[in-house]
Every structure is written in structure tokens, then in C-alpha cells.
C-alpha atoms as a PDB file:
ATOM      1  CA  UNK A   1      -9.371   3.160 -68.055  1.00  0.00           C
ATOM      2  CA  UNK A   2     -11.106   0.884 -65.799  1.00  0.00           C
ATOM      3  CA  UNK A   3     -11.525   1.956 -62.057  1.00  0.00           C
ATOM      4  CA  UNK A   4      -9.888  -1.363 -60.924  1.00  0.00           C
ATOM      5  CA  UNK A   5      -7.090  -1.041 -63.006  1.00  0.00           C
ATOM      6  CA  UNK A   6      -6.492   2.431 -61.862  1.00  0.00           C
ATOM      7  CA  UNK A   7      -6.963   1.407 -58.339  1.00  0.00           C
ATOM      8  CA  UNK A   8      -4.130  -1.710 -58.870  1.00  0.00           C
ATOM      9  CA  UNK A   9      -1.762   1.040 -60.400  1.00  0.00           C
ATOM     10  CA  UNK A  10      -2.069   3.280 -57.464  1.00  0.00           C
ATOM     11  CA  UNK A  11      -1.369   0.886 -54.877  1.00  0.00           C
ATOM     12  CA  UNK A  12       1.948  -0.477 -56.857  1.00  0.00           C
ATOM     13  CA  UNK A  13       3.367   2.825 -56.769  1.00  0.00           C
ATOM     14  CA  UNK A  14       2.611   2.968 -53.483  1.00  0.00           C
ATOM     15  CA  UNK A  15       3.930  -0.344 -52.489  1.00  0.00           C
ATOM     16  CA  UNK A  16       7.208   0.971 -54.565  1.00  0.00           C
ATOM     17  CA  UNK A  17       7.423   3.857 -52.623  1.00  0.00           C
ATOM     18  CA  UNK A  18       7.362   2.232 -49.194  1.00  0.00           C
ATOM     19  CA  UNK A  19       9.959  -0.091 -50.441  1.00  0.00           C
ATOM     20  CA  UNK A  20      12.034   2.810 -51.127  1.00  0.00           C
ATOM     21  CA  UNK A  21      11.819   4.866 -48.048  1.00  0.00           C
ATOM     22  CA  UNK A  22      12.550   1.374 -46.329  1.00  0.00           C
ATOM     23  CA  UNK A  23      16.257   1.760 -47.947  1.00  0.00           C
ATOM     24  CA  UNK A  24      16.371   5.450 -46.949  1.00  0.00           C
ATOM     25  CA  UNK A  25      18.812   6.364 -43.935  1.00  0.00           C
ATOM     26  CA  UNK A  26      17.001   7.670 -41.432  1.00  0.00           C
ATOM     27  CA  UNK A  27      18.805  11.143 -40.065  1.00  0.00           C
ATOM     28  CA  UNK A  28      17.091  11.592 -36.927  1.00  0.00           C
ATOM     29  CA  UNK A  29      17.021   8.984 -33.706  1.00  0.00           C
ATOM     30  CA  UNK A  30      13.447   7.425 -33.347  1.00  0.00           C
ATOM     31  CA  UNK A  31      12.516   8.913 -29.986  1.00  0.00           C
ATOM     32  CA  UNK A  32      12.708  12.975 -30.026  1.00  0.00           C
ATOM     33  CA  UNK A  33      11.567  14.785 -27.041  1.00  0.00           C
ATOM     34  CA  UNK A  34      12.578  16.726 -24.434  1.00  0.00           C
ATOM     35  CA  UNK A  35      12.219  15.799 -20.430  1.00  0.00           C
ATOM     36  CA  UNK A  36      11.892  19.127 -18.539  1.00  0.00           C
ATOM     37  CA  UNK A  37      12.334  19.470 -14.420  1.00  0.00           C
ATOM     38  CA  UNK A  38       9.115  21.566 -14.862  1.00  0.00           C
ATOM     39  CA  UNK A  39       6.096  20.355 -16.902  1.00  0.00           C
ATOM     40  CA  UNK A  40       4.534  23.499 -17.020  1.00  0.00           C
ATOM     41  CA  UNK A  41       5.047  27.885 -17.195  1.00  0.00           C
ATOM     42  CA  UNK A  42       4.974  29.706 -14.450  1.00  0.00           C
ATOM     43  CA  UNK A  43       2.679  32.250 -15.683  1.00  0.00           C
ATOM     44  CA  UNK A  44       4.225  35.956 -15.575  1.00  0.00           C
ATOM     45  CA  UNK A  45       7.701  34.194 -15.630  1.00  0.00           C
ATOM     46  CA  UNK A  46       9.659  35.477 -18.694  1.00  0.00           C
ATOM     47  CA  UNK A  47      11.800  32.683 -20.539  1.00  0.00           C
ATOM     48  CA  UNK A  48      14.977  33.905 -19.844  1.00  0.00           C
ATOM     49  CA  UNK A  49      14.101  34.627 -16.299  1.00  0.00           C
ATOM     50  CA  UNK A  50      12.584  30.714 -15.956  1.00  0.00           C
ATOM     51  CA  UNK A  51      15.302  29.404 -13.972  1.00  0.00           C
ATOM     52  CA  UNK A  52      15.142  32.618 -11.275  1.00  0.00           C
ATOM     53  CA  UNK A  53      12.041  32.238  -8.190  1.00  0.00           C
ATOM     54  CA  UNK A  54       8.250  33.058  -9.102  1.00  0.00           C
ATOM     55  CA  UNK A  55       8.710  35.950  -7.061  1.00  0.00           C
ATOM     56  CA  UNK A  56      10.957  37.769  -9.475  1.00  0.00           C
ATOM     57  CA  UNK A  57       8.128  38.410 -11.588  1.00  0.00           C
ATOM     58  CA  UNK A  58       8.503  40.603 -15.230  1.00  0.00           C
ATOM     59  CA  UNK A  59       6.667  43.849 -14.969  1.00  0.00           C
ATOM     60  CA  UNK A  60       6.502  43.980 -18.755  1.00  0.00           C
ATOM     61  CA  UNK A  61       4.521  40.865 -18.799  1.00  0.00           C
ATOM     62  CA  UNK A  62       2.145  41.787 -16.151  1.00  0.00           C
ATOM     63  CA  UNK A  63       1.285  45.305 -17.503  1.00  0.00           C
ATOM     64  CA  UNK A  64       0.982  43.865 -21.034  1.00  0.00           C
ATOM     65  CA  UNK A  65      -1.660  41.219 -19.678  1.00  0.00           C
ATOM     66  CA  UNK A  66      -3.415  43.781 -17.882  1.00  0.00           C
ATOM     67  CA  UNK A  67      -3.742  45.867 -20.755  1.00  0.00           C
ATOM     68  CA  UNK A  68      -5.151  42.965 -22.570  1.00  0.00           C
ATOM     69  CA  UNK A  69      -7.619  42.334 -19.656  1.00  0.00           C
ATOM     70  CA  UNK A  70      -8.821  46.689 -19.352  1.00  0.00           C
ATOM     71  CA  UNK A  71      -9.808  45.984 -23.122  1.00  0.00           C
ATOM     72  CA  UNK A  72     -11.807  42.784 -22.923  1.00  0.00           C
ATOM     73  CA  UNK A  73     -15.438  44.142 -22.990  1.00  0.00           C
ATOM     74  CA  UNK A  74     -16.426  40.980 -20.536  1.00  0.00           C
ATOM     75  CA  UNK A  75     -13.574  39.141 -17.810  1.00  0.00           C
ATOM     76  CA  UNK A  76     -13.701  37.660 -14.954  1.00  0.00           C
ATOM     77  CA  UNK A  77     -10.082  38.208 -12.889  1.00  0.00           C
ATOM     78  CA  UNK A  78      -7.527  36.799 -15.313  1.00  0.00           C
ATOM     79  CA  UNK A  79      -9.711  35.304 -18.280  1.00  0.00           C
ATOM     80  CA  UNK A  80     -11.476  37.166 -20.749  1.00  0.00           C
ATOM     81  CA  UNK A  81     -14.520  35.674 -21.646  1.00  0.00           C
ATOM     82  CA  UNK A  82     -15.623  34.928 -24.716  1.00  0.00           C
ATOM     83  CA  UNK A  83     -18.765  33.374 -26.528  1.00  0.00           C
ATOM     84  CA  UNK A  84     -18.663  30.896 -29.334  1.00  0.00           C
ATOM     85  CA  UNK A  85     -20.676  32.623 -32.016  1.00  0.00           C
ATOM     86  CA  UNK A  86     -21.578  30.927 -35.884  1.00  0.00           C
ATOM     87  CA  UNK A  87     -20.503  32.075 -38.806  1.00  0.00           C
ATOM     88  CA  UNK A  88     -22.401  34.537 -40.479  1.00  0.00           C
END
């Protein structure tokens, strides 16, 4: 087969396809996101305690991120730091 001809074939399916998802009901609305009061996570803030003041902070959290942090061989306060290294 010729590369043209192969080429024309592709793009008819293609063109038949569109048509058909055209005719398709669409189940969803268009627009699908969600507007939150608060942009971003309070950091230490478990989800289900979101709603409650910074101040009640999870203990859980907290000791699990400074156990992460007392393994890190290099960190500076809350980040661990980290070089970008090439594959080997």
C-alpha cells in the first residue's frame, strides 16, 4: 500500500470517529471543579480535623514528619534536602 493512501484511510476513520462521539450524550456537565474557602493545607492539619483552628494540631502528623526529618542524612528545619543525581 501506498503511504498516501494509508495516510487518507487513517484520517477517514478518524473523521468517522469524531462524527460519532459528536452524537454521544455527554454524562458529565462541562465545567467540573471544586471552589474551596481555603486554597491551600494547613500543614500538620489532619483532613478530618480541617475545619477545627491551626492550633489544634495532630500529634501523629507531627511525630511522623519528624521521624522522616531524624532520618534525612542532610535537612535544613522542615525540608530534607536532596541532590538531583543522573542515572547510572
Amino acid at each position: 500500500m501506498d503511504k498516501k493512501e494509508i495516510e487518507k484511510q487513517a484520517k477517514q476513520i478518524l473523521d468517522k470517529f469524531a462524527k460519532a462521539l459528536e452524537k454521544v450524550e455527554k454524562e458529565y456537565a462541562e465545567e467540573s471543579y471544586v471552589d474551596r474557602d481555603e486554597f491551600e493545607r494547613v500543614e500538620g492539619i489532619s483532613s478530618s480535623k480541617a475545619d477545627e483552628s491551626s492550633k489544634n494540631v495532630d500529634k501523629s502528623v507531627k511525630s511522623f514528619k519528624q521521624k522522616i526529618l531524624d532520618n534525612a542524612p542532610e535537612k535544613d528545619e522542615d525540608f530534607i534536602l536532596v541532590e538531583k543525581g543522573s542515572w547510572k
